[in-house]
Protein backbone atom coordinates (compact mmCIF):
# COMPACT_ATOMS: atom_id res chain seq x y z
CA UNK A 1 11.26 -62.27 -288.71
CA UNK A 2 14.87 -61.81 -287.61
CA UNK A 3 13.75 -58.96 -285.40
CA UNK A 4 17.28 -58.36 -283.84
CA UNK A 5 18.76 -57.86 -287.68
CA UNK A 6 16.25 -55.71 -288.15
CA UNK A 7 16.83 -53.68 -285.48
CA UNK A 8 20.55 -53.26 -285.96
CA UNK A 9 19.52 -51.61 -289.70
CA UNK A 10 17.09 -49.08 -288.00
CA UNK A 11 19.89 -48.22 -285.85
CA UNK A 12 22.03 -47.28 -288.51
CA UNK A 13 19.59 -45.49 -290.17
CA UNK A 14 18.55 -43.66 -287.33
CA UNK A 15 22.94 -42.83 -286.49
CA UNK A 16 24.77 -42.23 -283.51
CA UNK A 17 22.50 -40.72 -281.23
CA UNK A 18 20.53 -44.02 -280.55
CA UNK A 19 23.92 -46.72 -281.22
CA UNK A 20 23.37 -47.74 -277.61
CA UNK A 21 20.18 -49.25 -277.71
CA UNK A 22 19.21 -52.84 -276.73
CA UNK A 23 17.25 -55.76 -278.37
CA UNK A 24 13.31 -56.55 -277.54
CA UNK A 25 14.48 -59.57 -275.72
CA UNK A 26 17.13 -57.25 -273.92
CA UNK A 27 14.62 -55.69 -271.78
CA UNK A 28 13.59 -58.32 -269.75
CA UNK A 29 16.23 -57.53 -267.53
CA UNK A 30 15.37 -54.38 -267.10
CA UNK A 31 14.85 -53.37 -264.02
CA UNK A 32 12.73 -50.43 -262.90
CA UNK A 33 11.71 -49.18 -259.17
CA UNK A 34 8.38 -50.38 -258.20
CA UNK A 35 7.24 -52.33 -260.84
CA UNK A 36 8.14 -55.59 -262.87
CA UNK A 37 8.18 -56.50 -266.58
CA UNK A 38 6.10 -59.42 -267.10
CA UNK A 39 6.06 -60.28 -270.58
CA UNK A 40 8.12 -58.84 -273.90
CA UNK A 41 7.41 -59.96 -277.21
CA UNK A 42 8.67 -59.11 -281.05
CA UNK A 43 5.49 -58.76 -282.95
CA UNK A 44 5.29 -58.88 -286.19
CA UNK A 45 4.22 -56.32 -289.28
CA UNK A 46 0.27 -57.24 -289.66
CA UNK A 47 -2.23 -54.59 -289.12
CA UNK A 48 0.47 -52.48 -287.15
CA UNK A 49 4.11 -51.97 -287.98
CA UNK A 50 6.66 -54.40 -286.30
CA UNK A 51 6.66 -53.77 -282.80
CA UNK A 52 8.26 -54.44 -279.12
CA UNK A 53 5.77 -55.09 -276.95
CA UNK A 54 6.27 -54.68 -272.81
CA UNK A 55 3.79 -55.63 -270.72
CA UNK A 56 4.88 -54.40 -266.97
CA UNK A 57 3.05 -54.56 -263.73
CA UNK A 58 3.51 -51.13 -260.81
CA UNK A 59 2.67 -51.13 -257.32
CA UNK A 60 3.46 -47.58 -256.27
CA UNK A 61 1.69 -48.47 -253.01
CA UNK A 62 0.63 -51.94 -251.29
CA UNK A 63 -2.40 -51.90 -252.55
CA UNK A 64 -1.76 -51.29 -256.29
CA UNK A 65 -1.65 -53.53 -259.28
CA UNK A 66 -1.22 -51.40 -262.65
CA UNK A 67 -1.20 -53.50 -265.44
CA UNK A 68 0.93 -51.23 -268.70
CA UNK A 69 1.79 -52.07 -271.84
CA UNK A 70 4.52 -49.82 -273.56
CA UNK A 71 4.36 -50.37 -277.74
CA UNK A 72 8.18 -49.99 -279.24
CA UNK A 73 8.27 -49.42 -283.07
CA UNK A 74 10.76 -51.64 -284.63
CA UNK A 75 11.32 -49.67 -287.40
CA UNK A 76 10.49 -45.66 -288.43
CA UNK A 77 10.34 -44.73 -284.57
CA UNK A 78 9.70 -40.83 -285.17
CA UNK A 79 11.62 -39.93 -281.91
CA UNK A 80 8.86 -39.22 -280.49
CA UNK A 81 6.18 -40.69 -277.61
CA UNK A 82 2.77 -41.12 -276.96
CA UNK A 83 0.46 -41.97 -273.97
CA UNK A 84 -3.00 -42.43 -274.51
CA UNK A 85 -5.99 -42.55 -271.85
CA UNK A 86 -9.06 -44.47 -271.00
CA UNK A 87 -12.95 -43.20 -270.59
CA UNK A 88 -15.06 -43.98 -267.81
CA UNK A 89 -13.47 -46.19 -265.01
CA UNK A 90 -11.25 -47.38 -267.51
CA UNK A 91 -10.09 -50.93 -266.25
CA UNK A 92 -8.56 -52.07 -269.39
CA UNK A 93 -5.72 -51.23 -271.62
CA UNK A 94 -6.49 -49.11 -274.84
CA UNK A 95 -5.22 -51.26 -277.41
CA UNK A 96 -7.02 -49.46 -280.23
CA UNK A 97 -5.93 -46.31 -279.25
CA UNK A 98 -2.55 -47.54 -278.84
CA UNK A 99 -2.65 -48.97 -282.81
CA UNK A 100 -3.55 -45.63 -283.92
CA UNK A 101 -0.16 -44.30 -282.81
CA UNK A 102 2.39 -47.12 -283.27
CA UNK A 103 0.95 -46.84 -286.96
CA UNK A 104 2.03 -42.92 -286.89
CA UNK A 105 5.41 -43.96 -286.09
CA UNK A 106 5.23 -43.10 -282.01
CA UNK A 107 6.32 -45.19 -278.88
CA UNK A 108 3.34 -45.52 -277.12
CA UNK A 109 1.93 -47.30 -274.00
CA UNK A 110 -1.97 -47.30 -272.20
CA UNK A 111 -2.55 -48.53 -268.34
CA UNK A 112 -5.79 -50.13 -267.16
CA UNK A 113 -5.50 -47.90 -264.29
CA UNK A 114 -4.91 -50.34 -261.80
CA UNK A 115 -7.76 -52.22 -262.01
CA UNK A 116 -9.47 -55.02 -264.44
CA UNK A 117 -13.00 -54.65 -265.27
CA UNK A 118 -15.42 -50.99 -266.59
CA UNK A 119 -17.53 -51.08 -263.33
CA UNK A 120 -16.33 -48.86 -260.19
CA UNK A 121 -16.61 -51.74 -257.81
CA UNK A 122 -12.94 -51.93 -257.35
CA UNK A 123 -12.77 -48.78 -255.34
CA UNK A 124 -15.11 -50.04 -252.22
CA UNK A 125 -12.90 -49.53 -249.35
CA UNK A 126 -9.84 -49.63 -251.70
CA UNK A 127 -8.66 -45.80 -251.11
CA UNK A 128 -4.91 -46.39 -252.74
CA UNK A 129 -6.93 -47.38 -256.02
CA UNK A 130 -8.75 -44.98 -256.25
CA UNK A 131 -5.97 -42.83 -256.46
CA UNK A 132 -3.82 -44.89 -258.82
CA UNK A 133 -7.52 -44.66 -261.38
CA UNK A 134 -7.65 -40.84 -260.44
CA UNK A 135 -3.93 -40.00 -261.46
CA UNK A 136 -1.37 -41.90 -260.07
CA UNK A 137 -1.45 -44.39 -262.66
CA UNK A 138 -0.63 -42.04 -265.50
CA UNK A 139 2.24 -40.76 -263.98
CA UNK A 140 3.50 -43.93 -263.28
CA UNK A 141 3.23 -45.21 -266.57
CA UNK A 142 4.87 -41.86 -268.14
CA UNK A 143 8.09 -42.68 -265.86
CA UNK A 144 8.50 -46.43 -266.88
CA UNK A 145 7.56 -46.23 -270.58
CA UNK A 146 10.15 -43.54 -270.97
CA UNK A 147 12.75 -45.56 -269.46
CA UNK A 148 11.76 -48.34 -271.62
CA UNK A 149 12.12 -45.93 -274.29
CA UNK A 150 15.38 -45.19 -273.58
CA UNK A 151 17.00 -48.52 -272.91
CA UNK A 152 15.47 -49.95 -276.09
CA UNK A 153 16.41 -47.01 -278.49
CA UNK A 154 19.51 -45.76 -276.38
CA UNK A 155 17.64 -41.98 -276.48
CA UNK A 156 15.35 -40.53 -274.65
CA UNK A 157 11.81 -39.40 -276.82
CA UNK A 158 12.51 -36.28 -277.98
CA UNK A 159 9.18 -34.93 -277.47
CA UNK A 160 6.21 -36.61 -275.25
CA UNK A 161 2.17 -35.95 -276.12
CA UNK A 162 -0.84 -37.21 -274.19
CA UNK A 163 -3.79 -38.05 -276.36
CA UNK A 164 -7.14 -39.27 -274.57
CA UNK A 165 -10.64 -38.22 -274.31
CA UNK A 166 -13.55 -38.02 -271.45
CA UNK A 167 -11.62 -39.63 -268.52
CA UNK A 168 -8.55 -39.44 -270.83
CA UNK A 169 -9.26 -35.99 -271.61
CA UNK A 170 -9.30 -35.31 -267.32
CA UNK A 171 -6.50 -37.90 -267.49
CA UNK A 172 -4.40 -35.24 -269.61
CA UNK A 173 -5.53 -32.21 -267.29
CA UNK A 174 -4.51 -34.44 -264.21
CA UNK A 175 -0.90 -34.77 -266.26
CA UNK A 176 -0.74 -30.92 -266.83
CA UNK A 177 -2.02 -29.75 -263.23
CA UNK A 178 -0.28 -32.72 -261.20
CA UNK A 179 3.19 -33.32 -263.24
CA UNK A 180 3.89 -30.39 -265.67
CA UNK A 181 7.03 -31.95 -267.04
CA UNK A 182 5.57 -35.47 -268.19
CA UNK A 183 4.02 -34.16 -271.33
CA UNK A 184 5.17 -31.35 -274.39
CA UNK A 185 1.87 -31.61 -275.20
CA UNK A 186 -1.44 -32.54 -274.26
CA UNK A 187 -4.96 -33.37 -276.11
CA UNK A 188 -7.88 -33.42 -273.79
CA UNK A 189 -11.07 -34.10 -275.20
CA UNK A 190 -14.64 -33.83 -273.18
CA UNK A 191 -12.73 -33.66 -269.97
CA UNK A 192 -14.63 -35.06 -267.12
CA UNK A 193 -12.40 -32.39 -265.25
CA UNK A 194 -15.34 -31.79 -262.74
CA UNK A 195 -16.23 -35.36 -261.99
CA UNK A 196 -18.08 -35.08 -258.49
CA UNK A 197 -20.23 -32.25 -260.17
CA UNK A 198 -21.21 -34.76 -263.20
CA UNK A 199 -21.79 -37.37 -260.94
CA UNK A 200 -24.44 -35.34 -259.02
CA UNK A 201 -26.06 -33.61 -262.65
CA UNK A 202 -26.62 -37.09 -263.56
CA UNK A 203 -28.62 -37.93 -260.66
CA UNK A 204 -30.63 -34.87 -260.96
CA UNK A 205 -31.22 -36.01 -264.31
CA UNK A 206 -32.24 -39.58 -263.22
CA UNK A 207 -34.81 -38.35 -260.79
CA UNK A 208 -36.20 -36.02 -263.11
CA UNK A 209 -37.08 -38.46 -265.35
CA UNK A 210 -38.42 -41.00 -262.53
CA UNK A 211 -40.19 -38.63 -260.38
CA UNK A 212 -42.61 -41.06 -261.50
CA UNK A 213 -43.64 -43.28 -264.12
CA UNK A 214 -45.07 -40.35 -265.90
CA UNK A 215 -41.95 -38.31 -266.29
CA UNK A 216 -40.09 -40.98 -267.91
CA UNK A 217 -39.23 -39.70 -271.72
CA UNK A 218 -38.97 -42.78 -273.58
CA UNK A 219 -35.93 -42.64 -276.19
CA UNK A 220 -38.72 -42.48 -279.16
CA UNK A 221 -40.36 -39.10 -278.23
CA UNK A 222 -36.18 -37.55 -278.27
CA UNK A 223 -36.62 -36.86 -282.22
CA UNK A 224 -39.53 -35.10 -281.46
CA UNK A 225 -37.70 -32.98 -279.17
CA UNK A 226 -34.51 -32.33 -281.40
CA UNK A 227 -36.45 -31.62 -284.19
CA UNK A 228 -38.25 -28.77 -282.45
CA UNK A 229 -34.69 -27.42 -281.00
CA UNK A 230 -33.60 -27.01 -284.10
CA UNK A 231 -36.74 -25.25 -285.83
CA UNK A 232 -36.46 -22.98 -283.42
CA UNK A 233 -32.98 -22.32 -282.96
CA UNK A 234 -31.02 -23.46 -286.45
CA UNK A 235 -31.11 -20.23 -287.96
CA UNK A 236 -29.70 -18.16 -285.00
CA UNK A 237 -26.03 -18.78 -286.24
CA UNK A 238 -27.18 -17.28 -289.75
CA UNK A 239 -27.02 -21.20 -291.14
CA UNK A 240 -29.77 -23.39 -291.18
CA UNK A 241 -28.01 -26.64 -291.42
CA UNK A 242 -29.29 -28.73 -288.92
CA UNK A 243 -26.58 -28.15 -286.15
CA UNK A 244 -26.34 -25.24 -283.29
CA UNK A 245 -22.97 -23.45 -283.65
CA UNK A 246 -23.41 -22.15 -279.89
CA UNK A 247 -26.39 -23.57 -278.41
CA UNK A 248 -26.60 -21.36 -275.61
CA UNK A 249 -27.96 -18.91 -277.83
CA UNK A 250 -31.29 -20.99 -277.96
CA UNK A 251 -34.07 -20.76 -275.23
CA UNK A 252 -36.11 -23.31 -276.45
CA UNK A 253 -38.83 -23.99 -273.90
CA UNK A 254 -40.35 -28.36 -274.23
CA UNK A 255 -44.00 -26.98 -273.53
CA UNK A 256 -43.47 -26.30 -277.16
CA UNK A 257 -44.03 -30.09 -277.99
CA UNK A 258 -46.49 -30.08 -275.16
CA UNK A 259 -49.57 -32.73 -276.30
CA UNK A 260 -52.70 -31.09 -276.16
CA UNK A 261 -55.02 -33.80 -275.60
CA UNK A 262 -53.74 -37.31 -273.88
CA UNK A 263 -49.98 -38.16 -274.34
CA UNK A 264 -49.04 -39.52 -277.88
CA UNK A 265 -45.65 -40.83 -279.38
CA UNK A 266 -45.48 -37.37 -281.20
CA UNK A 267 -45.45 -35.21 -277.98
CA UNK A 268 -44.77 -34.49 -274.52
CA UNK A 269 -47.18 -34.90 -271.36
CA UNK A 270 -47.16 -32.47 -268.87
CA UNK A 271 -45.09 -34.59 -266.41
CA UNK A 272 -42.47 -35.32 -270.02
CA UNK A 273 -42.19 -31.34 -269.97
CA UNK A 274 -40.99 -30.56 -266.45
CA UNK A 275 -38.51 -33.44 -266.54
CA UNK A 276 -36.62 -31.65 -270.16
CA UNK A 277 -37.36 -28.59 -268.67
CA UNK A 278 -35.21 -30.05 -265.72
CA UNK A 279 -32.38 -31.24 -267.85
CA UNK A 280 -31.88 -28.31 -269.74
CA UNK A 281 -31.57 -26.48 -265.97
CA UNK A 282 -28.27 -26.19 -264.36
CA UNK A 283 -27.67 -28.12 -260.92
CA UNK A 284 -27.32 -25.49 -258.40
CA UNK A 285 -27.58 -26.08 -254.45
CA UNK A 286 -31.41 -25.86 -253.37
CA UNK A 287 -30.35 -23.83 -250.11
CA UNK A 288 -27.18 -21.37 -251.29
CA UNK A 289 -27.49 -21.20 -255.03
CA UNK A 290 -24.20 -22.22 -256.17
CA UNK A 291 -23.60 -23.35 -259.74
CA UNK A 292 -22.58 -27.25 -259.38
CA UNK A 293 -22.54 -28.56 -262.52
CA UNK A 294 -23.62 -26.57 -266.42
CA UNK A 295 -27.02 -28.26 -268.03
CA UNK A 296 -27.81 -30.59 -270.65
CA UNK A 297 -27.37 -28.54 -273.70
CA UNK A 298 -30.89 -27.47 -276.66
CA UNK A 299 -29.15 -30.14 -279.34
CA UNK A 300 -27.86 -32.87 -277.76
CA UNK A 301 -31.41 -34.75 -277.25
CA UNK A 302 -30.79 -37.69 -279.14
CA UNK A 303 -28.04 -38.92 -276.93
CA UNK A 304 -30.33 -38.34 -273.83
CA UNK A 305 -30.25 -42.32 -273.57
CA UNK A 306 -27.33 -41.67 -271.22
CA UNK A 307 -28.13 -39.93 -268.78
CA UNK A 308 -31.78 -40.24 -268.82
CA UNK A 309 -32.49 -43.76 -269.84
CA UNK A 310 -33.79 -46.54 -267.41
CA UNK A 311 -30.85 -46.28 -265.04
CA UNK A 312 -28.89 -43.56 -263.70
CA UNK A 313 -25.39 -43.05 -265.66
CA UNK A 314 -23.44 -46.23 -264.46
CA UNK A 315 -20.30 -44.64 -263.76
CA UNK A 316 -21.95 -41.81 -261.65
CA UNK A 317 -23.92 -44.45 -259.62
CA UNK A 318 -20.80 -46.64 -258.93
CA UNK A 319 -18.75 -43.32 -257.93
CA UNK A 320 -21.82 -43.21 -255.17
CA UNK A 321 -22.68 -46.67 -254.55
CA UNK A 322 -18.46 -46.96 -253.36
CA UNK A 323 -16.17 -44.43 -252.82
CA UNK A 324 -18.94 -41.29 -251.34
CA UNK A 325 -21.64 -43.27 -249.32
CA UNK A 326 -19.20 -46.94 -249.18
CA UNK A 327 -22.74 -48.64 -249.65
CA UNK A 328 -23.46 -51.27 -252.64
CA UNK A 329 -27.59 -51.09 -252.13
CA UNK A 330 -27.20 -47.30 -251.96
CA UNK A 331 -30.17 -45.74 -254.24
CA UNK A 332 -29.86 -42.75 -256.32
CA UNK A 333 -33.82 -41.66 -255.76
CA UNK A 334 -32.12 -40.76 -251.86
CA UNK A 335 -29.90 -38.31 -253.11
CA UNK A 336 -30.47 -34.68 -251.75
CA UNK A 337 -28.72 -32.13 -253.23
CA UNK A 338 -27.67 -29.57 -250.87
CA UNK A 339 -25.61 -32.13 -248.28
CA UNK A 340 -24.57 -35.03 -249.99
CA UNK A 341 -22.80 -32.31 -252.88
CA UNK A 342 -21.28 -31.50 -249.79
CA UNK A 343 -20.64 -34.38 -248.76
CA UNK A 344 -18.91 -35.48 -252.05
CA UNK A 345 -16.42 -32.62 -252.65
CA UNK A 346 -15.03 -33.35 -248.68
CA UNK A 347 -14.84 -36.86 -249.82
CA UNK A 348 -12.62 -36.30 -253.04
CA UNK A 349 -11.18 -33.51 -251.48
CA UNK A 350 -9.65 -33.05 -255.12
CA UNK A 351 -8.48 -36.80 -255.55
CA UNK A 352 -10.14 -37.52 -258.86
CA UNK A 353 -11.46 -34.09 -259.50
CA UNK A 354 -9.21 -32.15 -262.09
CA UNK A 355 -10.21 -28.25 -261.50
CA UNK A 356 -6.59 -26.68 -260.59
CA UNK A 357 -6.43 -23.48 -263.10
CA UNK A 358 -2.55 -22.88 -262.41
CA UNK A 359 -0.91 -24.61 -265.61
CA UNK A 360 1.86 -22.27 -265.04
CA UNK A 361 4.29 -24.86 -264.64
CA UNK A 362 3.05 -26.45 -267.46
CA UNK A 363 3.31 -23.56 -269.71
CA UNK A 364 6.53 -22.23 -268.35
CA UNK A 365 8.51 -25.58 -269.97
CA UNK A 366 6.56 -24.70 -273.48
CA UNK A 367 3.72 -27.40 -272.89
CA UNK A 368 0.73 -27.23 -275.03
CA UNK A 369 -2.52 -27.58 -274.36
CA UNK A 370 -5.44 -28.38 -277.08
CA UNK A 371 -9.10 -29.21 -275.37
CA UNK A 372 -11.97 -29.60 -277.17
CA UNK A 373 -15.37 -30.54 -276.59
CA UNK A 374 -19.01 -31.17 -278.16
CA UNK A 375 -21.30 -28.93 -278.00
CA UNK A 376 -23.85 -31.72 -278.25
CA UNK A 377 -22.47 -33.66 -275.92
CA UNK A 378 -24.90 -36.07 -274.15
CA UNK A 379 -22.84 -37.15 -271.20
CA UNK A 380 -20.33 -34.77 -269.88
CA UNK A 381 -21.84 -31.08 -270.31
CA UNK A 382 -20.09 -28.97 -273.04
CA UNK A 383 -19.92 -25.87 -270.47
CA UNK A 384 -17.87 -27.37 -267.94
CA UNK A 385 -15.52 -27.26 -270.58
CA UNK A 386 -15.94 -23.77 -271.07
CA UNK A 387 -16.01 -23.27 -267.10
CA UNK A 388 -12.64 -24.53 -266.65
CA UNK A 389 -10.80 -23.02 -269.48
CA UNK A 390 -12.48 -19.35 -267.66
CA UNK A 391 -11.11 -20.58 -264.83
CA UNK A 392 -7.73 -20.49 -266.25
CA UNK A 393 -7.94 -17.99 -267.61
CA UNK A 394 -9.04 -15.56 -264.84
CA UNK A 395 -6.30 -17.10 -262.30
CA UNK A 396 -3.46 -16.67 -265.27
CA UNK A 397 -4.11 -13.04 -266.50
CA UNK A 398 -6.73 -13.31 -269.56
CA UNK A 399 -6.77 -14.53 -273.03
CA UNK A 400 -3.63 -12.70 -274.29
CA UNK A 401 -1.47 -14.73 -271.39
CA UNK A 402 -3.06 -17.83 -271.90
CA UNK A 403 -3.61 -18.34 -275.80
CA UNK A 404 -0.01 -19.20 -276.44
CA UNK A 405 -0.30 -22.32 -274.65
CA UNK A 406 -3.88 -23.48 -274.36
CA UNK A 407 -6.74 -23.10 -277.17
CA UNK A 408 -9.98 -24.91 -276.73
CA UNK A 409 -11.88 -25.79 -279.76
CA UNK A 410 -15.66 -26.57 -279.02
CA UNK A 411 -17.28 -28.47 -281.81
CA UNK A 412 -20.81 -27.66 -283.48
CA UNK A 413 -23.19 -30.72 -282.94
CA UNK A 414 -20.64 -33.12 -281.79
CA UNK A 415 -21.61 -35.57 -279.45
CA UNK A 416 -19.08 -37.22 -276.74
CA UNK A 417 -16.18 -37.00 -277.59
CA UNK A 418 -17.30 -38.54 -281.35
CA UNK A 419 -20.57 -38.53 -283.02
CA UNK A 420 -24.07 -36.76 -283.65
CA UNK A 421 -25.06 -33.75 -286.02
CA UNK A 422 -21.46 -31.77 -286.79
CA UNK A 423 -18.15 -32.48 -288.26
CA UNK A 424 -16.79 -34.69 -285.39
CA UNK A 425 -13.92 -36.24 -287.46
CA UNK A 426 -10.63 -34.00 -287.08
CA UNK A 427 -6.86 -34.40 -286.17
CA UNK A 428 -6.54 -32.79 -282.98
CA UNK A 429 -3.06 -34.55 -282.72
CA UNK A 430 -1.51 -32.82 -285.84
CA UNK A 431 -2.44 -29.83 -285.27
CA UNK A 432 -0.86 -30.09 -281.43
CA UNK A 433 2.58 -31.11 -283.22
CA UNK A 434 2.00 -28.34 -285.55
CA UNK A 435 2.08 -26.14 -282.31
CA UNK A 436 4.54 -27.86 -280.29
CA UNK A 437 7.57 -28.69 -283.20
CA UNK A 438 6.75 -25.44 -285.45
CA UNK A 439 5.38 -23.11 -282.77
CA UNK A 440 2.14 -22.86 -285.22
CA UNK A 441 -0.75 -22.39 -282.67
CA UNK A 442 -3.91 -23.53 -284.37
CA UNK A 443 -6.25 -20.79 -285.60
CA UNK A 444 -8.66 -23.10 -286.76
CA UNK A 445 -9.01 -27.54 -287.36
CA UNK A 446 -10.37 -28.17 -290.57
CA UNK A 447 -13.23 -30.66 -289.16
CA UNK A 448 -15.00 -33.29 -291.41
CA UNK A 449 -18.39 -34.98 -291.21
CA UNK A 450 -18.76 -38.70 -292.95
CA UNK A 451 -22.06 -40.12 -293.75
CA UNK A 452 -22.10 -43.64 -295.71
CA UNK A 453 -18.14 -43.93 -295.44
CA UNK A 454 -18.33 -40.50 -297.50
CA UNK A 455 -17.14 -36.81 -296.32
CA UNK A 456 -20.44 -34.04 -296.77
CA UNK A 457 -19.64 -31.03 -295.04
CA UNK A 458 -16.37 -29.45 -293.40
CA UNK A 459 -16.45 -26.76 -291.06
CA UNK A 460 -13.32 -24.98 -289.26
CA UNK A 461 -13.68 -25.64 -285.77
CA UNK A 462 -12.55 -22.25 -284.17
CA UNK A 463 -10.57 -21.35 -280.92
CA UNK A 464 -12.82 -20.58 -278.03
CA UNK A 465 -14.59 -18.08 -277.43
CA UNK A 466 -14.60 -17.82 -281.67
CA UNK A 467 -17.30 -19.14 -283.84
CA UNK A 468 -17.55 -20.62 -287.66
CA UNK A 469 -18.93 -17.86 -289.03
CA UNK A 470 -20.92 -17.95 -293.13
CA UNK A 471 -18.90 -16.08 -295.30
CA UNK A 472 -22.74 -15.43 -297.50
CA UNK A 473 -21.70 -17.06 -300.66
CA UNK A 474 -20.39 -20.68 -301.42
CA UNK A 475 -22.03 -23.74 -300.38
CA UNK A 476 -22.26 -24.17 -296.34
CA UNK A 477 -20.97 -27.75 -296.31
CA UNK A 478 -17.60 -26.12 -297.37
CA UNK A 479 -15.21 -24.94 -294.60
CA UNK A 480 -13.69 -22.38 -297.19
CA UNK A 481 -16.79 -20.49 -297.08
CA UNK A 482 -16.16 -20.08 -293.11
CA UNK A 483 -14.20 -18.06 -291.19
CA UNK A 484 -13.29 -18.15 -287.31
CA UNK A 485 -14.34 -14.12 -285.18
CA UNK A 486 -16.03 -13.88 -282.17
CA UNK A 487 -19.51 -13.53 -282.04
């Protein structure tokens, strides 16, 4: 491929605005404060369009290493720019994710964060990573990709999104709270916004379910316990259709599925009971009360595998094991829950944490903000969601100051970020440009659910605090027989 030819036609094309930009190979003597471009390459069309690609190393402090790679289109750039995030300690760059939007026409780029590797290891005694992971990173990667932008088209991006989910969907927050002017508009799905809390609900949930070996629920007895959530509690929403529009609504109680005689595959010893009961709690301190992190939610038991599988939730037990207690042989089964919480706010003392309400600056430039969550969610609880979008809320006026700019959308059945019982396949991304470029906010996301490669049911997903509400008539697999009100 002559790939500079090529780039002098999209130049024309694309007229006067952009004449002064440079070649692929041009931008390896580019030079940009604290970092260095390592690599640039002219790839060619294959699953992807043509693209520039710009791999670039930043050391915003002496003990960083954040390894980016910025995706140029060569052709059909829509103007526009896209970063994408990472989930759990991220440590790698998210190609995939980064496919996705050259193929949509954007300028995109991912960071590992500034470290290699999906373990939290890298933060033992290494404080200045720890804040490149938590947000420093992102922002860092924002700057340089849109000066790479800009010396390779000759024009800035006319308009920048964030797409990411779980730790991307905190990594977007962290962009909105932290730098208000990196992003027109953000996507933040499952945001692990209150990490330190989540950390500590997943060790109460580990030593629930090894109080002892009696309390252990092994992962076959979890369809027992969905299936009895959902006899009880389907019908509530006026549906029975094997998901829980809001599944607060449902008090399910385990003894339910309690075995009568001696424990069997098809029920729940005694021990079994108190540890569901346990997960389905919320974590509150033992000596003051406080609310520290929203339960488990009735529906999400067939992802319990998570959180209450053999070990503790890896991520949670590295965040212990080496940036709270700095101890690799620390064990979870020590944790108490009144003074170590403590213990763990002081040390993030809002570092990786992403709780700051005031998006004023945010929404004061016109920046958007779509969240969304599952309400089936087996690893980051659904209501924390819901907790911080209150927050917001309550420290910006109420709903009718707020909706303009931020809509969350939680999703019936969903699972993290992707996955389970609802219609978890929807373009949150469209209908944030839809908002951003036509000033459309979204009243509802037409959401789809695919079984055997085949769409069976759609459902609107509905702005918080609304809910996908039967119509009485039509099939219930058909989103035109739903409409979005508040319960």
């Amino acid at each position: 491929m002559n790939f500079a030819l090529l780039r002098g036609f999209v130049l024309l094309a694309l007229g006067p605005a952009i004449a002064a930009a440079g070649t692929c190979e041009s931008l390896t003597s580019l030079s940009l404060p604290n970092a260095t471009i390592t690599s640039v390459k002219a790839e060619a069309a294959g699953e992807s369009p043509a693209f520039c690609r710009v791999a670039l190393t930043i050391k915003p402090s002496s003990d960083s290493d954040v390894k980016v790679e910025i995706w140029l289109p060569a052709a059909g750039w829509n103007q526009k720019y896209e970063a994408v995030g990472n989930g759990g300690w991220a440590g790698s760059i998210n190609y995939a994710a980064m496919e996705e939007a050259v193929r949509q026409g954007y300028a995109t780029s991912s960071t590992d964060t500034g470290h290699s590797g999906a373990g939290g290891n890298f933060a033992f005694h290494h404080p200045e990573k720890v804040i490149d992971y938590a947000y420093r990173s992102e922002h860092e990667m924002v700057l340089k990709s849109k000066a790479v932008i800009q010396a390779f088209y000759g024009s800035a991006p006319r308009l920048s999104y964030f797409n990411g989910c779980s730790s991307g969907g905190k990594q977007g927050l962290d962009e909105a709270q932290r730098y208000p002017g990196d992003f027109d508009g953000i996507v933040a799905g499952a945001p692990a916004v209150n990490w330190t809390g989540r950390a500590a609900q997943s060790i109460w949930v580990a030593q629930a379910v090894h109080k002892d070996e009696a309390s252990y629920i092994p992962p076959a007895k979890y369809p027992v316990i969905h299936k009895a959530v959902l006899e009880a509690c389907d019908a509530l929403d006026g549906v029975k259709d094997g998901v829980l529009e809001d599944p607060r609504l449902c008090k399910f109680d385990p003894k339910v599925v309690e075995c009568k005689g001696g424990d069997a595959s098809s029920c729940l010893n005694a021990p079994q009971v108190e540890a569901a009961r346990k997960i389905y709690t919320p974590l509150t301190n033992p000596r003051t009360q406080r609310l520290i992190f929203p339960a488990q939610e009735r529906g999400s038991e067939m992802g319990w595998q998570n959180l209450a599988g053999p070990q503790p939730l890896g991520i949670s037990n590295d965040y212990f094991k080496y940036v709270v207690f700095e101890d690799p042989s620390w064990d979870y089964r020590t944790f108490n829950f009144d003074t170590d919480v403590a213990r763990t706010e002081k040390v993030d003392n809002g570092t990786i944490n992403a709780m700051n309400p005031n998006l004023q600056p945010f929404f004061q430039h016109g920046g958007k903000l779509l969240q969304y969550h599952g309400w089936g969610d087996q690893q980051i609880s659904p209501g924390s969601s819901v907790l911080y979008y209150n927050s917001v809320l309550e420290a910006l006026g109420g709903a009718s100051k707020v909706s303009g700019s931020y809509r969350l959308f939680m999703v019936p059945g969903m699972g993290h970020c992707r996955g389970g019982d609802g219609t978890d396949t929807f373009d949150a991304m469209k209908a944030l440009e839809q908002w951003v470029e036509q000033g459309s906010a979204p009243e509802k996301i037409i959401a789809s659910r695919v079984r055997n490669g085949a769409v069976d049911r759609t459902r609107p997903l509905c702005p918080y605090p609304q809910v996908a509400s039967y119509t009485g008539s039509g099939s219930t697999d058909d989103a035109a027989n739903f409409v979005c009100k508040v319960p």
